[in-house]
PDB file of N, CA and C in Angstrom:
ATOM      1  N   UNK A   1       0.856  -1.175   0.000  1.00  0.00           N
ATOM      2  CA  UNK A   1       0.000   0.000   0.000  1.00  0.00           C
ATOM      3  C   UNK A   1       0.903   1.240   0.000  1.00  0.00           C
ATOM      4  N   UNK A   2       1.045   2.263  -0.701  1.00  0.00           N
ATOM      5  CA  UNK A   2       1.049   3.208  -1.056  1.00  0.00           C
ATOM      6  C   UNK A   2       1.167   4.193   0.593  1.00  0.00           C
ATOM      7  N   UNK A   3       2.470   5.083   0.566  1.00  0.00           N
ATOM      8  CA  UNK A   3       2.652   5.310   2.136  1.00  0.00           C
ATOM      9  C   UNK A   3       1.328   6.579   2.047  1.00  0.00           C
ATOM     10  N   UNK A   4       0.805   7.329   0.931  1.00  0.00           N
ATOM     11  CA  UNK A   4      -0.144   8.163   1.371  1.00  0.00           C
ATOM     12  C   UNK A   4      -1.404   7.448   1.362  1.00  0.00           C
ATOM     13  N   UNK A   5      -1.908   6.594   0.768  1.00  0.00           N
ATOM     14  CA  UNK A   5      -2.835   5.345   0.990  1.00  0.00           C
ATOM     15  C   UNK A   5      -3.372   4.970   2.585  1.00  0.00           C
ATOM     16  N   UNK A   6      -2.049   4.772   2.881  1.00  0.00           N
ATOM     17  CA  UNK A   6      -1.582   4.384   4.250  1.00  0.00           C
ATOM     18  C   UNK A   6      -2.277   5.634   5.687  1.00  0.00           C
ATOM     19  N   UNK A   7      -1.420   6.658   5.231  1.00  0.00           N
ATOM     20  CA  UNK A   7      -2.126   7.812   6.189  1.00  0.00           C
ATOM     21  C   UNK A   7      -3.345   8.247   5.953  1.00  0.00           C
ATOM     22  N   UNK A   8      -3.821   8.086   4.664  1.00  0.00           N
ATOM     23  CA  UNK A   8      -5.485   8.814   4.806  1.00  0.00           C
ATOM     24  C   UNK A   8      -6.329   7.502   5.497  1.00  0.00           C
ATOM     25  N   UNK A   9      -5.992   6.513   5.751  1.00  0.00           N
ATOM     26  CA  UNK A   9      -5.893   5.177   5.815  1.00  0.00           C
ATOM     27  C   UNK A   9      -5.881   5.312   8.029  1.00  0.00           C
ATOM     28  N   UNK A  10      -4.882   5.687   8.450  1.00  0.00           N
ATOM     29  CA  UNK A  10      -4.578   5.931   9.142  1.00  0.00           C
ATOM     30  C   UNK A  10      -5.396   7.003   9.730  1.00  0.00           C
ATOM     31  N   UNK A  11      -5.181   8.167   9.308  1.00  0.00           N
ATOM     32  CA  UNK A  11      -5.966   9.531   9.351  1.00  0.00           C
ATOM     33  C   UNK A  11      -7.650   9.193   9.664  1.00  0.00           C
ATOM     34  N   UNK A  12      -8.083   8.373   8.630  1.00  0.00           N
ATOM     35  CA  UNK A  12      -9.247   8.582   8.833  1.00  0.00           C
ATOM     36  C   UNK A  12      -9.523   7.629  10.015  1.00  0.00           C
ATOM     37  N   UNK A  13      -9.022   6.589  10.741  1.00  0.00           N
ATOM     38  CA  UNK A  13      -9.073   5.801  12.322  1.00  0.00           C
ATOM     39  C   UNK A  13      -8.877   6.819  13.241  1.00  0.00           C
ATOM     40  N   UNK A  14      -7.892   7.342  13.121  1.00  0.00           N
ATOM     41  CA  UNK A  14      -7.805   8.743  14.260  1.00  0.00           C
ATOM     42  C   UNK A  14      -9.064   9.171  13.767  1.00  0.00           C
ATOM     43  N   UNK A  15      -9.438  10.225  12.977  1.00  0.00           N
ATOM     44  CA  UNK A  15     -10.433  10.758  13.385  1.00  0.00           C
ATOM     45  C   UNK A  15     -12.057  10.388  13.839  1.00  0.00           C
ATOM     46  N   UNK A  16     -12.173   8.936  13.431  1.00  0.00           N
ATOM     47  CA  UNK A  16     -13.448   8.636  14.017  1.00  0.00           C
ATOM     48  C   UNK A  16     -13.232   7.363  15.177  1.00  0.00           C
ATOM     49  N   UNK A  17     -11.945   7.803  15.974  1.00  0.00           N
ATOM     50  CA  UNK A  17     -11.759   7.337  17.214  1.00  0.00           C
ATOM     51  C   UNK A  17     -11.056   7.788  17.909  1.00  0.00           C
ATOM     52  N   UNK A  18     -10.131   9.124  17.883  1.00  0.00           N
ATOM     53  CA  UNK A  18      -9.484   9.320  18.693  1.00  0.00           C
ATOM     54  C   UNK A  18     -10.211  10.916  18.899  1.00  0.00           C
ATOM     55  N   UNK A  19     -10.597  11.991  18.062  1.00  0.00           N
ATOM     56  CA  UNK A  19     -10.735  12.934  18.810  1.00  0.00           C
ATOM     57  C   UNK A  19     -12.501  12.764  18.533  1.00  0.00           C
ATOM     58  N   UNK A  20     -13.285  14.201  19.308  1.00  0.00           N
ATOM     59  CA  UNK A  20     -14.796  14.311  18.730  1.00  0.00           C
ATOM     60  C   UNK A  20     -15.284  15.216  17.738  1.00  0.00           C
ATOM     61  N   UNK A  21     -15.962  14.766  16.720  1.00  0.00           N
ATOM     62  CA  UNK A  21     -16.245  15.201  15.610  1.00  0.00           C
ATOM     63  C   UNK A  21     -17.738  15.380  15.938  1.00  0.00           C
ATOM     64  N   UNK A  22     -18.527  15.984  15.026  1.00  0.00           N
ATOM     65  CA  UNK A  22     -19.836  16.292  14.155  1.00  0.00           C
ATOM     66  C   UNK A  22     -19.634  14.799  13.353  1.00  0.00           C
ATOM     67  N   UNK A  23     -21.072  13.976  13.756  1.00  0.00           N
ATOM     68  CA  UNK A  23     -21.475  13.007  12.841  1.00  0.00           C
ATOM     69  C   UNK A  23     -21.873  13.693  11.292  1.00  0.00           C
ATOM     70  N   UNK A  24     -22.190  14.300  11.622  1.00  0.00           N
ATOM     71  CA  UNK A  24     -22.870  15.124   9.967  1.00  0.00           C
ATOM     72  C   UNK A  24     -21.375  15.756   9.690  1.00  0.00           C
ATOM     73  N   UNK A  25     -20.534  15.469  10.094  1.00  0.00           N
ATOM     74  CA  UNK A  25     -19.571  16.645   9.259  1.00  0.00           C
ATOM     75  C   UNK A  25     -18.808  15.557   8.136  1.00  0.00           C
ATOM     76  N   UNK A  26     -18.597  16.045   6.751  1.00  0.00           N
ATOM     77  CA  UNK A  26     -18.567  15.602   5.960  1.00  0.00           C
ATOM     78  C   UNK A  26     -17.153  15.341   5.570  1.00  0.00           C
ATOM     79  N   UNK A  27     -17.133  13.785   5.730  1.00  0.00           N
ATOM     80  CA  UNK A  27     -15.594  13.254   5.476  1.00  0.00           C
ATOM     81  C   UNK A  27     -15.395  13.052   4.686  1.00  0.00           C
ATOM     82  N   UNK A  28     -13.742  13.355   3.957  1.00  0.00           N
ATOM     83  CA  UNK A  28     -13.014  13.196   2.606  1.00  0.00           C
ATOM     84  C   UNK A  28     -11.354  13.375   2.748  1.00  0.00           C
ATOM     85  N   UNK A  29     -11.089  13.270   1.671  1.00  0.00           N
ATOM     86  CA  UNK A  29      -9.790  12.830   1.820  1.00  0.00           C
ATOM     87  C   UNK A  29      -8.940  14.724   2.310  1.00  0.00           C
ATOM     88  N   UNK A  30      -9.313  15.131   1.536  1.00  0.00           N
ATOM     89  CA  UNK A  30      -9.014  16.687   2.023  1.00  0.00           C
ATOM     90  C   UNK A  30      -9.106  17.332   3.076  1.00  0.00           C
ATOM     91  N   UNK A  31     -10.158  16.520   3.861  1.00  0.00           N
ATOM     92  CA  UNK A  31     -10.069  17.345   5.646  1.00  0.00           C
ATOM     93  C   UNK A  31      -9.924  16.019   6.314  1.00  0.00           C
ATOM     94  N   UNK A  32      -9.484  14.915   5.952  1.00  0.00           N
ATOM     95  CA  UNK A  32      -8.154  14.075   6.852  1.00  0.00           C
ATOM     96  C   UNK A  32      -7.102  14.271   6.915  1.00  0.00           C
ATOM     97  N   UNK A  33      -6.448  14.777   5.521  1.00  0.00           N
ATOM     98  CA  UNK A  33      -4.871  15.108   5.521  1.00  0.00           C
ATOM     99  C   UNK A  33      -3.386  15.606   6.632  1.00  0.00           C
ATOM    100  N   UNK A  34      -4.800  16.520   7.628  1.00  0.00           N
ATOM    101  CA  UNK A  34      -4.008  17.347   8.571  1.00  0.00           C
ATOM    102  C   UNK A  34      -3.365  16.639   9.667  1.00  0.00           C
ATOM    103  N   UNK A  35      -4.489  15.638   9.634  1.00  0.00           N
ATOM    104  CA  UNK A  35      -3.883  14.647  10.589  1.00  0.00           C
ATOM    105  C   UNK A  35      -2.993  13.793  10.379  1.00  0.00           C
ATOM    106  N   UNK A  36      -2.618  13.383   9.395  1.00  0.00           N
ATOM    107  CA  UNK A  36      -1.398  12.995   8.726  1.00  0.00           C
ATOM    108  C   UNK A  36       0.008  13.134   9.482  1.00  0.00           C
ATOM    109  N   UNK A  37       0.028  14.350   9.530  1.00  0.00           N
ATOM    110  CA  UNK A  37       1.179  14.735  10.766  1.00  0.00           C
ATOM    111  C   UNK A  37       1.086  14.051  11.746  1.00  0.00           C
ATOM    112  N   UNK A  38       0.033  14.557  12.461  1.00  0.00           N
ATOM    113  CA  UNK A  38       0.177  13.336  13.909  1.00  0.00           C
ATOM    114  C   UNK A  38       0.014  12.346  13.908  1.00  0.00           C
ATOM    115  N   UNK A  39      -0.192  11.871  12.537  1.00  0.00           N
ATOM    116  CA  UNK A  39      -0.007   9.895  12.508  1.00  0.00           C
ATOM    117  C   UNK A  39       1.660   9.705  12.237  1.00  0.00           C
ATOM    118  N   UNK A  40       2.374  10.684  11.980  1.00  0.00           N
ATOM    119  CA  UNK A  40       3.472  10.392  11.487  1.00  0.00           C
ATOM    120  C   UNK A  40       4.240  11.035  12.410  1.00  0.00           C
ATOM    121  N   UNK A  41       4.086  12.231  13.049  1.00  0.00           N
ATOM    122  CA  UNK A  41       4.823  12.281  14.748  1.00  0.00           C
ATOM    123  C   UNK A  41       4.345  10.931  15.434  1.00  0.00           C
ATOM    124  N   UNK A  42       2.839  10.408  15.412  1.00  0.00           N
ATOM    125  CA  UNK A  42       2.828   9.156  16.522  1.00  0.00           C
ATOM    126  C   UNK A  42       3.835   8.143  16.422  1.00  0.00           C
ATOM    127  N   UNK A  43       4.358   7.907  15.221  1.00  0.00           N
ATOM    128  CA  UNK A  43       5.145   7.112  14.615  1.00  0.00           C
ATOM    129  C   UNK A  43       6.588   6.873  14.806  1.00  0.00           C
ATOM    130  N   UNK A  44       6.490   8.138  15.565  1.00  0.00           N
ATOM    131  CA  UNK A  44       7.934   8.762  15.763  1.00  0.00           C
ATOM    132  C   UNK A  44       8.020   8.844  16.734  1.00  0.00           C
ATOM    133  N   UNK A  45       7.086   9.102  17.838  1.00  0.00           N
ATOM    134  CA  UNK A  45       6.922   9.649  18.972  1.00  0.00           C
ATOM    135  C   UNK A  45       7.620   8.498  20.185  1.00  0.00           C
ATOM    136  N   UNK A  46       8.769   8.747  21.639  1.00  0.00           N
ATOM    137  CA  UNK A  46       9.576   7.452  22.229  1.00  0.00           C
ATOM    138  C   UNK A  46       8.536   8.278  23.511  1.00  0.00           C
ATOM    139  N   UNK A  47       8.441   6.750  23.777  1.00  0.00           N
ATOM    140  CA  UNK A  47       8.549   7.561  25.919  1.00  0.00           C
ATOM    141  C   UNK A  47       9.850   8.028  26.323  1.00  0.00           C
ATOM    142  N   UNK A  48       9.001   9.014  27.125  1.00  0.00           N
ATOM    143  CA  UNK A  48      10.269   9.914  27.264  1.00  0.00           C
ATOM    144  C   UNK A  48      10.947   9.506  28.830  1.00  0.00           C
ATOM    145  N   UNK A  49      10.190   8.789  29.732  1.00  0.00           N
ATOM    146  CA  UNK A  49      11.069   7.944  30.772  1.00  0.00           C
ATOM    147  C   UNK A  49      10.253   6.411  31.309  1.00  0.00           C
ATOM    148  N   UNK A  50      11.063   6.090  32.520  1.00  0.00           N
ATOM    149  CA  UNK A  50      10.241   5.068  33.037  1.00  0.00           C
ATOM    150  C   UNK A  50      11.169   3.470  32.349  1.00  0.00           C
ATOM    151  N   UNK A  51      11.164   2.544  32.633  1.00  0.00           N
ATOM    152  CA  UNK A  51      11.330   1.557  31.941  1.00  0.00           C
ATOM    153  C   UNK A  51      11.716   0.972  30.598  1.00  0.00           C
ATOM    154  N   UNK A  52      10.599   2.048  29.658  1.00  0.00           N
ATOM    155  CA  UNK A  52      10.670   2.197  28.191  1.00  0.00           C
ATOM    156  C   UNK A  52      11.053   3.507  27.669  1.00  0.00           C
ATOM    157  N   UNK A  53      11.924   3.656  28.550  1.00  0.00           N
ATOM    158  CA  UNK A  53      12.590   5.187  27.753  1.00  0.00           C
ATOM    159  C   UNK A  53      13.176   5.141  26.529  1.00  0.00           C
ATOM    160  N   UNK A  54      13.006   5.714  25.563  1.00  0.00           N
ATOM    161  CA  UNK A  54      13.612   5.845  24.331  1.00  0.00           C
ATOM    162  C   UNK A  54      12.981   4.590  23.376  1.00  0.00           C
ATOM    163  N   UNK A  55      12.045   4.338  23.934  1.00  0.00           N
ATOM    164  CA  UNK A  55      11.384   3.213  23.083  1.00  0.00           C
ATOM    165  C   UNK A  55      10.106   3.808  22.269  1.00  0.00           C
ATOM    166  N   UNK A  56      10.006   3.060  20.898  1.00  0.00           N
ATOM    167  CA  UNK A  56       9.078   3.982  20.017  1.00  0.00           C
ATOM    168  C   UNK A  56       7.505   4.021  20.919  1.00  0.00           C
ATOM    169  N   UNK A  57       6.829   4.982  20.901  1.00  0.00           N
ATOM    170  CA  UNK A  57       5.365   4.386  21.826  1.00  0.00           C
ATOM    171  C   UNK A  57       5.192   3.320  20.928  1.00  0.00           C
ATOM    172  N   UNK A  58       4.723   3.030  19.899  1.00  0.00           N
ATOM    173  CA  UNK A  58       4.225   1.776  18.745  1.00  0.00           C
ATOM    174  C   UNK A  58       4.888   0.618  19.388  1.00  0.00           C
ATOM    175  N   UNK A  59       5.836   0.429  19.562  1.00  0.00           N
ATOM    176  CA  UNK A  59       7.013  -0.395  19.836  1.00  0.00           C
ATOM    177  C   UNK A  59       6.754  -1.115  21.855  1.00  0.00           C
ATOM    178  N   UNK A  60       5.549   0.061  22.901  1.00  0.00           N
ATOM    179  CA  UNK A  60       5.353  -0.585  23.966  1.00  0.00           C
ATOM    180  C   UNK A  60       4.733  -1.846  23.958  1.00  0.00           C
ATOM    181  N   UNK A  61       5.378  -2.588  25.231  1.00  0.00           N
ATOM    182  CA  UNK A  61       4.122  -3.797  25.016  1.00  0.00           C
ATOM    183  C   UNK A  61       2.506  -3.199  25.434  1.00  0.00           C
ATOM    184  N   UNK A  62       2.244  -4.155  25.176  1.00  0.00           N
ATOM    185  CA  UNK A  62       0.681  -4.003  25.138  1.00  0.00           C
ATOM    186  C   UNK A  62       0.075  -3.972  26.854  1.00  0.00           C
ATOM    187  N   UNK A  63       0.727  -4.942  27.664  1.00  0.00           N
ATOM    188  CA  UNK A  63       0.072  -4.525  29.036  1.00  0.00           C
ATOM    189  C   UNK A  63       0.584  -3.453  29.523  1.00  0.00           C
ATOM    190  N   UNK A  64       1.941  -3.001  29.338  1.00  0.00           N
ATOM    191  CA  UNK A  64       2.033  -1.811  29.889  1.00  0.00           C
ATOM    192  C   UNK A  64       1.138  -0.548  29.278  1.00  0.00           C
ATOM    193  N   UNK A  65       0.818  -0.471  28.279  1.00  0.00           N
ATOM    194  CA  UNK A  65      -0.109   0.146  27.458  1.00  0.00           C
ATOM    195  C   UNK A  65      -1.361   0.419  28.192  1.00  0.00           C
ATOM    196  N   UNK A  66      -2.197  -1.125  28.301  1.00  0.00           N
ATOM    197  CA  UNK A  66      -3.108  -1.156  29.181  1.00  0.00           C
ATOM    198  C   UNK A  66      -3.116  -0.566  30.530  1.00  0.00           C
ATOM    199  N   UNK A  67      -1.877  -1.004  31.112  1.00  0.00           N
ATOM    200  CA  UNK A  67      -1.866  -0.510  32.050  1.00  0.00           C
ATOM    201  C   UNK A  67      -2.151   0.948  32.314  1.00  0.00           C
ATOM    202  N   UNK A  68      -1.321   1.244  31.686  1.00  0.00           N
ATOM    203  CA  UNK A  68      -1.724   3.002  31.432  1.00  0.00           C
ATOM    204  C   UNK A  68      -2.996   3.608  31.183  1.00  0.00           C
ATOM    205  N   UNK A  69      -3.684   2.927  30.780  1.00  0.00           N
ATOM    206  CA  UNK A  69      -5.144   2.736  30.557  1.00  0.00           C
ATOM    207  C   UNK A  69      -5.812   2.804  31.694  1.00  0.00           C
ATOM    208  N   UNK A  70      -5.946   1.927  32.578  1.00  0.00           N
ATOM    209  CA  UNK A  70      -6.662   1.676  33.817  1.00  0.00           C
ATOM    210  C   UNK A  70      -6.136   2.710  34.877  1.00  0.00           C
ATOM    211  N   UNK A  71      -4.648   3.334  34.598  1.00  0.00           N
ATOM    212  CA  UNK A  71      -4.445   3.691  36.087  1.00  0.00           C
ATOM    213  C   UNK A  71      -4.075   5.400  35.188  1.00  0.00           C
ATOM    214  N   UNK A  72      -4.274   5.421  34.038  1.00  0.00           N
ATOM    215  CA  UNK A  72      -4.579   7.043  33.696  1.00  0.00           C
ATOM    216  C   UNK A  72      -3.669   7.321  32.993  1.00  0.00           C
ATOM    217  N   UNK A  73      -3.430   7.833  31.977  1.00  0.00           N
ATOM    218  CA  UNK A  73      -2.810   8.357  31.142  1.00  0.00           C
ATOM    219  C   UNK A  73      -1.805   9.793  31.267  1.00  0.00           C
ATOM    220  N   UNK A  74      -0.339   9.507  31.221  1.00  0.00           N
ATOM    221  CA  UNK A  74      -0.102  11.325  31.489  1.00  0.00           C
ATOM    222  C   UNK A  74      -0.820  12.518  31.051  1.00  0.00           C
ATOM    223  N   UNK A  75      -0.454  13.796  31.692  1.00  0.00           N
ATOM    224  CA  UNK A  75      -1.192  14.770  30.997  1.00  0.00           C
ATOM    225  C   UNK A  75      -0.630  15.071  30.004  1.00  0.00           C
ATOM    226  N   UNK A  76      -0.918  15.830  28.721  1.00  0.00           N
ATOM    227  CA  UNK A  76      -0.581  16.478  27.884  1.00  0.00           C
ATOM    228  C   UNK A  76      -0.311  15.824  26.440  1.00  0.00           C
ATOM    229  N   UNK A  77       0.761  16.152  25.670  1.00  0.00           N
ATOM    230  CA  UNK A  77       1.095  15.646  24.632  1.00  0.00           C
ATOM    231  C   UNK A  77       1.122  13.668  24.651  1.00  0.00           C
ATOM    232  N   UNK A  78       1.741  13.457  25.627  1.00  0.00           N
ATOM    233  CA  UNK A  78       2.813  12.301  25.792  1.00  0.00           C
ATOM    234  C   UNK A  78       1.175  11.370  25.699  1.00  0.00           C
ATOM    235  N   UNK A  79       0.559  11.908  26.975  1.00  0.00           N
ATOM    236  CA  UNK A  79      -0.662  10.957  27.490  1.00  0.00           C
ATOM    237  C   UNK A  79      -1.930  10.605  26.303  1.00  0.00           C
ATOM    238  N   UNK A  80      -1.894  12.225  25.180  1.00  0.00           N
ATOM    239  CA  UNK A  80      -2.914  12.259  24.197  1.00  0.00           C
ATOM    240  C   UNK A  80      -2.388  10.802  22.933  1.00  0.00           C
ATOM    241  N   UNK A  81      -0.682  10.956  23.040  1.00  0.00           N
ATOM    242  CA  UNK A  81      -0.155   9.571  22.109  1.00  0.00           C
ATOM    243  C   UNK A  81      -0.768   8.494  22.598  1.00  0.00           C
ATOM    244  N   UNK A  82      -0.584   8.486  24.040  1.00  0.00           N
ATOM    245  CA  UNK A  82      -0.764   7.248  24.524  1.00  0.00           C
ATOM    246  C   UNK A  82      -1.787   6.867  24.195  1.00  0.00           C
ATOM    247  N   UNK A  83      -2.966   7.597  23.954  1.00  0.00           N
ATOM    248  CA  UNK A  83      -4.081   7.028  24.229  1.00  0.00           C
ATOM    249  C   UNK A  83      -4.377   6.810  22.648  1.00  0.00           C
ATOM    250  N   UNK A  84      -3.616   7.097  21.999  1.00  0.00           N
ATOM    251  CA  UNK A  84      -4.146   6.458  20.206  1.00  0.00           C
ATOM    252  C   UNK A  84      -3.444   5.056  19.979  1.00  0.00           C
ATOM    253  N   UNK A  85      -2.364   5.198  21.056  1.00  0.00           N
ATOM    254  CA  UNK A  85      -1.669   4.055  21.103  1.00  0.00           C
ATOM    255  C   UNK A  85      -2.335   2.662  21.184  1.00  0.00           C
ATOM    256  N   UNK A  86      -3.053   3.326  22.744  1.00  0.00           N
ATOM    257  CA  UNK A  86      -3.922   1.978  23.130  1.00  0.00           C
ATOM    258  C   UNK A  86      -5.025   1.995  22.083  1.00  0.00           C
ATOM    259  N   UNK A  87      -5.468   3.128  21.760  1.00  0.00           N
ATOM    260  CA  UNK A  87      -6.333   2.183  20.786  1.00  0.00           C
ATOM    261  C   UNK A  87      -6.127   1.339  19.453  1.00  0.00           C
ATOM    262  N   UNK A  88      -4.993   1.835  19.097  1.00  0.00           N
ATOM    263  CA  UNK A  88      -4.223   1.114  17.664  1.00  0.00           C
ATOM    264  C   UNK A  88      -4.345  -0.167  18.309  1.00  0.00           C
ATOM    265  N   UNK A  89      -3.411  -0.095  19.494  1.00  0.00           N
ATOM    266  CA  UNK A  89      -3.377  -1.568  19.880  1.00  0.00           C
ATOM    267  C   UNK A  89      -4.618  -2.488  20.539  1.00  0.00           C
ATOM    268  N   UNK A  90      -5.497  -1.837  21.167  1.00  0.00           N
ATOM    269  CA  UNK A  90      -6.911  -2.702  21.240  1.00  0.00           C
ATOM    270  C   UNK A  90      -7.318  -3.116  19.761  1.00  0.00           C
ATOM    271  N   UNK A  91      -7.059  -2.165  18.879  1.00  0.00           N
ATOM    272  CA  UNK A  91      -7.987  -3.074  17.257  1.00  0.00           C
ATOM    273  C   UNK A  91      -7.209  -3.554  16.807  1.00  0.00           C
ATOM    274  N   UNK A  92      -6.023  -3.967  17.612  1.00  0.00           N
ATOM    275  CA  UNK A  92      -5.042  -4.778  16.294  1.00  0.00           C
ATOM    276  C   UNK A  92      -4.413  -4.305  15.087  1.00  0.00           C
ATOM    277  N   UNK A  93      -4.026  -2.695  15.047  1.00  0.00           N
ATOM    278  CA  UNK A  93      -3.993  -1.958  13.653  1.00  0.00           C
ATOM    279  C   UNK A  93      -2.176  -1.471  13.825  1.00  0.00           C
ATOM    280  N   UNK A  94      -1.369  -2.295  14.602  1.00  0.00           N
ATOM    281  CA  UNK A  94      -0.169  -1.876  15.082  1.00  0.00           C
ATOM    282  C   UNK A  94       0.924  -1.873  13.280  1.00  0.00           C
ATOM    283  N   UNK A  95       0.289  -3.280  12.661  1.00  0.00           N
ATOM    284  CA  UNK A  95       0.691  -3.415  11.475  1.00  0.00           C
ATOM    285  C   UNK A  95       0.217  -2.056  10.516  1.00  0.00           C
ATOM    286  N   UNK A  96      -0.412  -1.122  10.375  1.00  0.00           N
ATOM    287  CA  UNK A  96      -0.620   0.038   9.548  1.00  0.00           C
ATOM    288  C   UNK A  96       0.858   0.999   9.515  1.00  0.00           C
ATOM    289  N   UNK A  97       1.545   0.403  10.664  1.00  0.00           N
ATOM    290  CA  UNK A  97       3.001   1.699  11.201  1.00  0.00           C
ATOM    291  C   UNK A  97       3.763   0.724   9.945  1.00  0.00           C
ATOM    292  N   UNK A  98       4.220  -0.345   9.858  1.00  0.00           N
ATOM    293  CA  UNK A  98       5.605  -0.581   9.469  1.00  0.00           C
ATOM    294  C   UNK A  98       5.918   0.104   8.210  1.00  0.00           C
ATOM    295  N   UNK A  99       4.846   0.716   7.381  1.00  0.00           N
ATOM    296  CA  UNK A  99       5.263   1.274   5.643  1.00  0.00           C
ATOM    297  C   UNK A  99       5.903   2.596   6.700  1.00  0.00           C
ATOM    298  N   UNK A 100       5.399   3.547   7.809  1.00  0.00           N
ATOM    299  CA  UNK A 100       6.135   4.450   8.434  1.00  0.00           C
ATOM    300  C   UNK A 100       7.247   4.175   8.941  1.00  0.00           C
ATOM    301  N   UNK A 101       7.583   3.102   9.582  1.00  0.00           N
ATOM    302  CA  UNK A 101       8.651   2.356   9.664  1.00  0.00           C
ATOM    303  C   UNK A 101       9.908   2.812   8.562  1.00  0.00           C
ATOM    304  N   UNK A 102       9.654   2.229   7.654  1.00  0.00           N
ATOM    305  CA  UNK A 102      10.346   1.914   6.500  1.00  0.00           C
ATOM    306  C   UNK A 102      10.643   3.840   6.161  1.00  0.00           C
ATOM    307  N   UNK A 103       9.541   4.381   5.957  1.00  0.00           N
ATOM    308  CA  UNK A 103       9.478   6.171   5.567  1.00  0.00           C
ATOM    309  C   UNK A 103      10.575   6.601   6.676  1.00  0.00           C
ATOM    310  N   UNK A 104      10.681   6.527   8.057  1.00  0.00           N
ATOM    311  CA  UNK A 104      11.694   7.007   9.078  1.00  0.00           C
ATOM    312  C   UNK A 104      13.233   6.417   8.907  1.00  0.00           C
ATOM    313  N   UNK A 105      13.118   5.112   8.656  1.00  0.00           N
ATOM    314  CA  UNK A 105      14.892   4.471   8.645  1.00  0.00           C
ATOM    315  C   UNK A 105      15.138   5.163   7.136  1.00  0.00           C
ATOM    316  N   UNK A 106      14.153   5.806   6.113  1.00  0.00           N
ATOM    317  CA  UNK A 106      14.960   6.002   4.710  1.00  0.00           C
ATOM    318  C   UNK A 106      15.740   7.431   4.860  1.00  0.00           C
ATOM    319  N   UNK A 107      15.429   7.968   5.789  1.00  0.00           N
ATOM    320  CA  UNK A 107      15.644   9.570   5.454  1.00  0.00           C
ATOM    321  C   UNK A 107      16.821   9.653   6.195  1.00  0.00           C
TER     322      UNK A 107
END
């Protein structure tokens, strides 16, 4: 798949699960794009301490993930990743990163 395939692909899971939208607001490929970025900072994005420091978030295991889940998420930037994290990883969509994968080791 095609790495922009991939993010509108991507893009459009974030937006009808990670932030809140207008059901009536009218989706297309042109007002997913923006989010693009933050599928591709998420991609990029390490914990910044703790155990898994310097580890990609994509790359946590999954109970610690959870864990983070049940006992709360940091505030701010770090905690808003986290929480697309866990949901990538509740639907099983961890495989959508590796074509980003591949886009980060080329450059």
């Amino acid at each position: 798949m095609p790495s922009h395939q991939l993010i509108t692909q991507l893009s459009f899971f974030y937006h009808e699960n990670l932030r809140y939208h207008d059901p009536m607001e009218n989706l297309n490929e042109s007002n997913l794009l923006p989010n693009s970025e933050v599928l591709l900072k998420l991609a990029r994005y390490k914990m910044p301490y703790g155990k898994y420091a310097n580890r990609l978030l994509i790359d946590l295991p999954e109970p610690y993930v959870v864990w983070f889940s049940k006992k709360g998420f940091p505030e701010g930037e770090l905690g808003n990743m986290m929480r697309m994290i866990y949901e990538i990883k509740l639907n099983g969509l961890e495989y959508l990163f590796e074509p980003l994968r591949k886009i980060r080791t080329n450059k």
